[in-house]
PDB file of N, CA and C in Angstrom:
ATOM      1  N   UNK A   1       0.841  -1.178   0.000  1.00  0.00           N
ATOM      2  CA  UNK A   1       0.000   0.000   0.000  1.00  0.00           C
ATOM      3  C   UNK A   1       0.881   1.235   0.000  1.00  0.00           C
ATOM      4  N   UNK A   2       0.421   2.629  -0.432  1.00  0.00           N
ATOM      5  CA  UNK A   2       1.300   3.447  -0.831  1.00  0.00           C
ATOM      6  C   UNK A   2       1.047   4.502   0.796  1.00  0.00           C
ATOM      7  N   UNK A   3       1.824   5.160   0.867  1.00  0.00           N
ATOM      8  CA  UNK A   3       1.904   6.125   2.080  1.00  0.00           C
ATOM      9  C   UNK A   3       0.910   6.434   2.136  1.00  0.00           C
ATOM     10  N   UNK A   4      -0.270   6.637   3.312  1.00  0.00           N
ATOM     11  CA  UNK A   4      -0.936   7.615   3.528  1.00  0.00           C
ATOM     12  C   UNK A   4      -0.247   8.269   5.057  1.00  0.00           C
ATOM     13  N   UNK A   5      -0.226   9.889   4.529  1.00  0.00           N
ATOM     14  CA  UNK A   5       0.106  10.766   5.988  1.00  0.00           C
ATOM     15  C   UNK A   5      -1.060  11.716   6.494  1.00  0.00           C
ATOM     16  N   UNK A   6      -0.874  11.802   7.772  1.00  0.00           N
ATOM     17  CA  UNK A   6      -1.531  12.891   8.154  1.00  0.00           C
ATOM     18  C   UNK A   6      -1.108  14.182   8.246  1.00  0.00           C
ATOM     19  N   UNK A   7      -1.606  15.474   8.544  1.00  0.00           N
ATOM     20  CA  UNK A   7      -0.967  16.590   8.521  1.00  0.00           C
ATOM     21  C   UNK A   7      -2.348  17.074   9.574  1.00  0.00           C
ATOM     22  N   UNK A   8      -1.563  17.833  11.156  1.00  0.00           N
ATOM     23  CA  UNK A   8      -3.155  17.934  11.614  1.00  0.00           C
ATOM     24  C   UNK A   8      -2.096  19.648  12.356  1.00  0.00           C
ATOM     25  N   UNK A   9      -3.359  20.501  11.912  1.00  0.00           N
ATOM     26  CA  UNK A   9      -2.778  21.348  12.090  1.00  0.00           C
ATOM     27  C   UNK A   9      -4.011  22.851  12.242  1.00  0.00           C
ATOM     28  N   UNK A  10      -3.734  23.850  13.274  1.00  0.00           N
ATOM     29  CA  UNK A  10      -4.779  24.978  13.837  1.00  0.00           C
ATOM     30  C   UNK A  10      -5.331  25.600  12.367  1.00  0.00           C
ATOM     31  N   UNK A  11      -4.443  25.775  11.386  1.00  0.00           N
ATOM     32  CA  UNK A  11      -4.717  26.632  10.557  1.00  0.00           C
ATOM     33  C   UNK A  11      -4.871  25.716   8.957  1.00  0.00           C
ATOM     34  N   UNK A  12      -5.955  25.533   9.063  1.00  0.00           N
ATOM     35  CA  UNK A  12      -6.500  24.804   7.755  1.00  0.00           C
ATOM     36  C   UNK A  12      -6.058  25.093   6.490  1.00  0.00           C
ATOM     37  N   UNK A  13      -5.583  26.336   6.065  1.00  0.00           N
ATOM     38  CA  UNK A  13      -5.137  26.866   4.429  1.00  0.00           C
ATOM     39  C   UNK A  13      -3.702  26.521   4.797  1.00  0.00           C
ATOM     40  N   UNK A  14      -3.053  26.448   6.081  1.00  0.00           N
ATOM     41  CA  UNK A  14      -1.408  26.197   5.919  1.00  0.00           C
ATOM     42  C   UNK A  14      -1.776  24.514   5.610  1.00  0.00           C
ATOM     43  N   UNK A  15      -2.535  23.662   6.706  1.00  0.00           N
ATOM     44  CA  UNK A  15      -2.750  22.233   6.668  1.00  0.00           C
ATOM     45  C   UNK A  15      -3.224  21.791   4.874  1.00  0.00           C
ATOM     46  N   UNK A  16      -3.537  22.534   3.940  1.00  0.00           N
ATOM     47  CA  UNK A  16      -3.661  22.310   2.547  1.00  0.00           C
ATOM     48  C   UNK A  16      -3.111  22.688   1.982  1.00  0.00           C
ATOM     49  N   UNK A  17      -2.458  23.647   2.281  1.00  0.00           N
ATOM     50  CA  UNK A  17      -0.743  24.167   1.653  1.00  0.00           C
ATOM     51  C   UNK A  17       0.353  22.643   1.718  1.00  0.00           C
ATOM     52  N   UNK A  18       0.379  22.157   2.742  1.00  0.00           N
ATOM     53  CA  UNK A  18       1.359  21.061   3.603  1.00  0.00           C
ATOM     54  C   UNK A  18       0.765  19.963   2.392  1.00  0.00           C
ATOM     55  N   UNK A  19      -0.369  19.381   2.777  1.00  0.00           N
ATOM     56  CA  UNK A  19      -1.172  18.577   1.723  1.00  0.00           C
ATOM     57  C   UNK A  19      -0.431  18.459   0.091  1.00  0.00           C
ATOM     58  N   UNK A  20      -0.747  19.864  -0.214  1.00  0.00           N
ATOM     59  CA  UNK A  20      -0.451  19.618  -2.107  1.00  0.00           C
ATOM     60  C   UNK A  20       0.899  19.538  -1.739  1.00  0.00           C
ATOM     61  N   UNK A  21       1.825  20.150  -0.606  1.00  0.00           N
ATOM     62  CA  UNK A  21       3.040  19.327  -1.467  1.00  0.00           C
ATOM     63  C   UNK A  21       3.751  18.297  -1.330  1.00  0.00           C
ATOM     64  N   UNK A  22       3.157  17.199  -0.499  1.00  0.00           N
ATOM     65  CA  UNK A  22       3.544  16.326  -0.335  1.00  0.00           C
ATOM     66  C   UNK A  22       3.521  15.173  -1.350  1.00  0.00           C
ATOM     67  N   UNK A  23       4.189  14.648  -1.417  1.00  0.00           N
ATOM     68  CA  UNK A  23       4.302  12.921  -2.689  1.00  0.00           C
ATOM     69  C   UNK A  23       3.676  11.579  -2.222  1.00  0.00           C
ATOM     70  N   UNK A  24       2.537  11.906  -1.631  1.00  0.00           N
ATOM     71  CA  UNK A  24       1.896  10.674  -1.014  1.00  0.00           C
ATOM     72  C   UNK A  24       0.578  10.478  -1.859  1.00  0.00           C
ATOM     73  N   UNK A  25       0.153   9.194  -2.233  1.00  0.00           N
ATOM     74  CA  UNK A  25      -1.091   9.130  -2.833  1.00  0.00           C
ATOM     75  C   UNK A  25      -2.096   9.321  -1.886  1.00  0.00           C
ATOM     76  N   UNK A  26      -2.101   9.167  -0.621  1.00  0.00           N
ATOM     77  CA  UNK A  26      -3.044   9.783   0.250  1.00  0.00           C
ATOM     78  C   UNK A  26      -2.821  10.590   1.392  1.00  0.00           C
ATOM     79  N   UNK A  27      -3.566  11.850   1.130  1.00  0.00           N
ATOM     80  CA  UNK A  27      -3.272  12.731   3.057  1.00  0.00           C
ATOM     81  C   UNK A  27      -4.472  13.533   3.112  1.00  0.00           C
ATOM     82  N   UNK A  28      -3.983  13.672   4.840  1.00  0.00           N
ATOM     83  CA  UNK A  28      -5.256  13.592   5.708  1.00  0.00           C
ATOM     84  C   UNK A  28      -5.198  14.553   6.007  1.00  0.00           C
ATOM     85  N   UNK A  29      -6.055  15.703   5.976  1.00  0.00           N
ATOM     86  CA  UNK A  29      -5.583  16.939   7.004  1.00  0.00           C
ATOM     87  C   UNK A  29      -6.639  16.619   8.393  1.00  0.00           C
ATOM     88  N   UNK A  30      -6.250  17.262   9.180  1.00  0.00           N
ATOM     89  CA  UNK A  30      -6.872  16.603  10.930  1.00  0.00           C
ATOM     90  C   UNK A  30      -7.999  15.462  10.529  1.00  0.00           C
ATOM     91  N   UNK A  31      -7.661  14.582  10.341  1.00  0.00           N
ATOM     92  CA  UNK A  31      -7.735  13.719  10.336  1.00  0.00           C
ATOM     93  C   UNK A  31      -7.301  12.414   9.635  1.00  0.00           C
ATOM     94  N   UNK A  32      -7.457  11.263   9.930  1.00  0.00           N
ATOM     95  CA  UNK A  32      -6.819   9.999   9.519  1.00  0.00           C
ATOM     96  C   UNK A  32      -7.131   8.868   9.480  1.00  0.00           C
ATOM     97  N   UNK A  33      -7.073   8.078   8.214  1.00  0.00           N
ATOM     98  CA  UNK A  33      -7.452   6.933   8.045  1.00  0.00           C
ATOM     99  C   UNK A  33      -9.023   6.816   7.846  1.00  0.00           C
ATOM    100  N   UNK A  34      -9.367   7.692   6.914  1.00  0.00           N
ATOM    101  CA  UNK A  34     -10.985   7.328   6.901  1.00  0.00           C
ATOM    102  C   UNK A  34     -11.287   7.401   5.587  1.00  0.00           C
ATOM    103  N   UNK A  35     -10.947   6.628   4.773  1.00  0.00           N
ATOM    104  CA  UNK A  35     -10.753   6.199   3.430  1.00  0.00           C
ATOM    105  C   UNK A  35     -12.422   5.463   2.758  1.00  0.00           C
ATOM    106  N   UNK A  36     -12.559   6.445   1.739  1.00  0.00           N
ATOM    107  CA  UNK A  36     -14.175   5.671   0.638  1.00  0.00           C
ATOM    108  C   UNK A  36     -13.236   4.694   0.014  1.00  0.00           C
ATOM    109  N   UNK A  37     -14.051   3.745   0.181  1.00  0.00           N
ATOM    110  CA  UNK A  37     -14.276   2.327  -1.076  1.00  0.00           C
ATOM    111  C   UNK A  37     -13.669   3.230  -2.629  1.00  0.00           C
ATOM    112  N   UNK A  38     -14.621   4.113  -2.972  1.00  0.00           N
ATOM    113  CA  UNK A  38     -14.397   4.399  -4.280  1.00  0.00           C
ATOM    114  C   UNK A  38     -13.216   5.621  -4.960  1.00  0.00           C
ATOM    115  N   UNK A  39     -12.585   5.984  -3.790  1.00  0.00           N
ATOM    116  CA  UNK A  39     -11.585   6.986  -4.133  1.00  0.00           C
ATOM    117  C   UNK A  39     -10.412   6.709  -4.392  1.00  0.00           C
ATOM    118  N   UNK A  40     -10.087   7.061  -5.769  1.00  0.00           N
ATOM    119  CA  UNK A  40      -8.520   6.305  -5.773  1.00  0.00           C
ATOM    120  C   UNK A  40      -7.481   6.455  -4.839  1.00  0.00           C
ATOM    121  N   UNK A  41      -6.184   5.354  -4.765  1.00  0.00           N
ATOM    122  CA  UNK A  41      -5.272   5.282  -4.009  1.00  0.00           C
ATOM    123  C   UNK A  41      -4.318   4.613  -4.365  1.00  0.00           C
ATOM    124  N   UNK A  42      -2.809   5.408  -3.850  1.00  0.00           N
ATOM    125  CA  UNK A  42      -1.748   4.751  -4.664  1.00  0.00           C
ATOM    126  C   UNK A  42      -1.439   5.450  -5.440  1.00  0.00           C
ATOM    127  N   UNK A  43       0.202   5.192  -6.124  1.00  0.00           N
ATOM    128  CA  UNK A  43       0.343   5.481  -7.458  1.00  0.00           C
ATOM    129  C   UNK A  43       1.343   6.608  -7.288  1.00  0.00           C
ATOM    130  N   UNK A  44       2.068   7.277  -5.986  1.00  0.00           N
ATOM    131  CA  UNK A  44       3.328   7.611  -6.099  1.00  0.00           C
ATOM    132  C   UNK A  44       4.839   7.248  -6.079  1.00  0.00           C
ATOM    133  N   UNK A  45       5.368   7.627  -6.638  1.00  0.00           N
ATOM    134  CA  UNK A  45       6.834   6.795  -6.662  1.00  0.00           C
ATOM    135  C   UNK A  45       7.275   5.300  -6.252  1.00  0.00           C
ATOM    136  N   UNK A  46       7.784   4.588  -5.613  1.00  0.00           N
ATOM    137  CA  UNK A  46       8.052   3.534  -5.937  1.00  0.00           C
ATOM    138  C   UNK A  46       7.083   2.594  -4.494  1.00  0.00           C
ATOM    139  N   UNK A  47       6.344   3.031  -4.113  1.00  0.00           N
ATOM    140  CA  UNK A  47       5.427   2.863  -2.808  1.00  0.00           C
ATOM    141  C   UNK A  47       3.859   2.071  -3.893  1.00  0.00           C
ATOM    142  N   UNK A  48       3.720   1.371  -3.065  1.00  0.00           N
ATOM    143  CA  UNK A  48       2.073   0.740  -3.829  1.00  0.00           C
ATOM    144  C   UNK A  48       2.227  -0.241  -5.166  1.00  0.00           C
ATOM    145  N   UNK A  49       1.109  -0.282  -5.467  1.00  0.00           N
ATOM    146  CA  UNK A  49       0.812  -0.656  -7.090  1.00  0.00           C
ATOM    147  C   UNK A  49       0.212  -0.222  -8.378  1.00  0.00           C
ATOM    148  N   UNK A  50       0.370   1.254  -7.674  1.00  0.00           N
ATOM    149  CA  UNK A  50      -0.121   2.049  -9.070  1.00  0.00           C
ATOM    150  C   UNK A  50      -1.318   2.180  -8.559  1.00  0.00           C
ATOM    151  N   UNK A  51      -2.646   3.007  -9.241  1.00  0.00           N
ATOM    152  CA  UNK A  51      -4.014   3.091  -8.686  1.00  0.00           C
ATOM    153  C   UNK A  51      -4.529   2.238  -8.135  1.00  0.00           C
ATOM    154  N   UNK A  52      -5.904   2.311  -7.403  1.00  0.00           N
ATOM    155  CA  UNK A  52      -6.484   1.055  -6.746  1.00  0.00           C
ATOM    156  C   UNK A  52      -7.715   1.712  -6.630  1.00  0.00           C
ATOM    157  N   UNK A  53      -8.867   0.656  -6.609  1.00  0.00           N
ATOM    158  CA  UNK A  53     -10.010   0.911  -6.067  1.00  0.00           C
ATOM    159  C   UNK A  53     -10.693   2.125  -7.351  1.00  0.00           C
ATOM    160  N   UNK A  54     -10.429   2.217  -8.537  1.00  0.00           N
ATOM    161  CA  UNK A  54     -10.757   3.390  -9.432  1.00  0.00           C
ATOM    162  C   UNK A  54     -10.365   2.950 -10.694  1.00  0.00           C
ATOM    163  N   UNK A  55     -11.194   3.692 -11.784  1.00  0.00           N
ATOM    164  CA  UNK A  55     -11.311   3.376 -13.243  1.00  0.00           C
ATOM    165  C   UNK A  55      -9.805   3.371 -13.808  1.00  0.00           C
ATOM    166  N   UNK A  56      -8.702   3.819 -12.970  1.00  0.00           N
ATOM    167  CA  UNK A  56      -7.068   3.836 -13.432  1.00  0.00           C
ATOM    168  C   UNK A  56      -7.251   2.676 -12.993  1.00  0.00           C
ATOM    169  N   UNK A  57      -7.346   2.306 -12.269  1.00  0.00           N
ATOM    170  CA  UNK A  57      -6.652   0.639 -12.204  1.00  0.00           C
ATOM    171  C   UNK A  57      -7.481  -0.251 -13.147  1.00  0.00           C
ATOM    172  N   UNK A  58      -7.816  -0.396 -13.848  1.00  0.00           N
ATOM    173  CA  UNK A  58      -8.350  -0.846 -15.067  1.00  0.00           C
ATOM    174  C   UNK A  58      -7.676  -0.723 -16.189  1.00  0.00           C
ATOM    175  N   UNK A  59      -7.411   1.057 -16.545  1.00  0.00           N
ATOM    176  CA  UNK A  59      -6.381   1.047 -17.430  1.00  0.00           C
ATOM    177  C   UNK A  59      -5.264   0.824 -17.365  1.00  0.00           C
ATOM    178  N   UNK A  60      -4.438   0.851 -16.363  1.00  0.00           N
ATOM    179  CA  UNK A  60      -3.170   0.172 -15.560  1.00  0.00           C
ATOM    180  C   UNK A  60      -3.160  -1.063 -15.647  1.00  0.00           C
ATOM    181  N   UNK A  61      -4.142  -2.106 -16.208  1.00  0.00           N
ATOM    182  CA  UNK A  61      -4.119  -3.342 -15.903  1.00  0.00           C
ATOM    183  C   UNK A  61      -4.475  -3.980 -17.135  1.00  0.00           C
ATOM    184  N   UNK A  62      -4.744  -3.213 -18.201  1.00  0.00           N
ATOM    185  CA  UNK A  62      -5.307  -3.652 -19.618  1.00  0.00           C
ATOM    186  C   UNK A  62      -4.827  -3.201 -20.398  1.00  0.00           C
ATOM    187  N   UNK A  63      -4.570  -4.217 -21.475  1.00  0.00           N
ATOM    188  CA  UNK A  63      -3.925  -4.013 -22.903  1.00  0.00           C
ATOM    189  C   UNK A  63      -4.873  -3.938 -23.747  1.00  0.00           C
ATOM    190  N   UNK A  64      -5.095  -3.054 -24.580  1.00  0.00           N
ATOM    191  CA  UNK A  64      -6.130  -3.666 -26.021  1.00  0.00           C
ATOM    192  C   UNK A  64      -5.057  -4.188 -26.967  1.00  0.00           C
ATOM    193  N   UNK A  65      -5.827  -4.673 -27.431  1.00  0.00           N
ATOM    194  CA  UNK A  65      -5.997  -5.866 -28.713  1.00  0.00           C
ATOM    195  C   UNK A  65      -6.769  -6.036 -29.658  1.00  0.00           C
ATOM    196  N   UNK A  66      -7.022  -5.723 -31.030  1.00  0.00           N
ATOM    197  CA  UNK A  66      -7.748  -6.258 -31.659  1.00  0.00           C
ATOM    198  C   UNK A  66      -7.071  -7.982 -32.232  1.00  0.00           C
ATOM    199  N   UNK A  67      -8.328  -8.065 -32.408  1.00  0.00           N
ATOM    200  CA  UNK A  67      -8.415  -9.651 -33.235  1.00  0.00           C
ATOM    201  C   UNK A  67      -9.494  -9.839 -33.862  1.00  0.00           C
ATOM    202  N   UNK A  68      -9.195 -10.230 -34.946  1.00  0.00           N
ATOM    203  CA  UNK A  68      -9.897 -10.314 -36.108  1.00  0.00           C
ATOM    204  C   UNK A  68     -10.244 -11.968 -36.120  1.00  0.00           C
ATOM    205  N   UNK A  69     -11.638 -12.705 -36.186  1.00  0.00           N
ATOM    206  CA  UNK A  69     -11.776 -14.011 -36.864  1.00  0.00           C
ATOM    207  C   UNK A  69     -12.253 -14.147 -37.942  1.00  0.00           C
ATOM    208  N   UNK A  70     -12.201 -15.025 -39.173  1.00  0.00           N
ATOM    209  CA  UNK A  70     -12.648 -15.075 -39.727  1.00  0.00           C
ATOM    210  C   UNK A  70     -13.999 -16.150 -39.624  1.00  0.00           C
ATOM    211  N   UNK A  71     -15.180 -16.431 -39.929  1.00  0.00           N
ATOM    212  CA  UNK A  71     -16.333 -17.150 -39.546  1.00  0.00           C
ATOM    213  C   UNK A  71     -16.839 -17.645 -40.514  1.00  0.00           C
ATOM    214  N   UNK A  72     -16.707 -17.353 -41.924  1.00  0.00           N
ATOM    215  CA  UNK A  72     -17.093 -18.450 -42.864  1.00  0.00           C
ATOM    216  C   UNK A  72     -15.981 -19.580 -43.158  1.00  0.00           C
ATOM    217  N   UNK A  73     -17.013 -20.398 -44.292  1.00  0.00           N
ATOM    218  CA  UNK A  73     -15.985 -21.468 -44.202  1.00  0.00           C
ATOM    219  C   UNK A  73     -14.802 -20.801 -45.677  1.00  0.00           C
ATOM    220  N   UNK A  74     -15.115 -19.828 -46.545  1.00  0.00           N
ATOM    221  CA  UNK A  74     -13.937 -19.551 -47.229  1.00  0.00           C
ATOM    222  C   UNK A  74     -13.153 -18.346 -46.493  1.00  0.00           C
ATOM    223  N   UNK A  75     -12.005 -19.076 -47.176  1.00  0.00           N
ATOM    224  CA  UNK A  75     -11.030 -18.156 -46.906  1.00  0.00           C
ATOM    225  C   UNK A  75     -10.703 -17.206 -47.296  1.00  0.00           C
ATOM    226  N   UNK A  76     -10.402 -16.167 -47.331  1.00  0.00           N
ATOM    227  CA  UNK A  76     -10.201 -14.876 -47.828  1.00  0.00           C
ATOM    228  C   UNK A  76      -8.425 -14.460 -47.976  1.00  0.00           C
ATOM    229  N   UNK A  77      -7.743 -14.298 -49.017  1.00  0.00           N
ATOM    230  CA  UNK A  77      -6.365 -13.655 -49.150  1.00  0.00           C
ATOM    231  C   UNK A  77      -6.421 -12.639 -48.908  1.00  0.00           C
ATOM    232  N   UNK A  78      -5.899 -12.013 -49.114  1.00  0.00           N
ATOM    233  CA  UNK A  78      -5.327 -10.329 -48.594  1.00  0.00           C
ATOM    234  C   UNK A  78      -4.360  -9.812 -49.477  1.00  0.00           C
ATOM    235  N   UNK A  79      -3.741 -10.753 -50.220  1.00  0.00           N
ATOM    236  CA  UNK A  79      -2.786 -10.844 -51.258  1.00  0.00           C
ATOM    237  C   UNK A  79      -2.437 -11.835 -52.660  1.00  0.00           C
TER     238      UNK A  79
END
């Protein structure tokens, strides 16, 4: 799992100042550890597995591909 920190502090615009500049995929200002199901997490520097719990970890986890079949019984050249 990737860092989550807290930052708990009197003055709320410094405690979100502190916030953006930190390199953690998750922080808390006064408070901690109270994480939604659906909000991504993860995904800074060499900590975690890349997104989690969110539509990035889907694309993080999938290749496209086409593939073509052919379904009759002739065959078709191309050349």
């Amino acid at each position: 799992m990737d860092w989550q920190l807290g930052v708990f502090s009197g003055n709320l615009a410094r405690g979100h100042r502190v916030a953006a500049k930190l390199q953690a995929g998750t922080v808390f200002v006064n408070t901690y550890n109270e994480n939604e199901v659906n909000v991504p997490l993860g995904g800074f520097k060499n900590s975690g597995h890349g997104r989690e719990n969110c539509v990035d970890t889907l694309k993080a986890d999938t290749q496209t591909k086409s593939i073509y079949v052919n379904v009759q019984d002739v065959t078709e050249h191309c050349f």
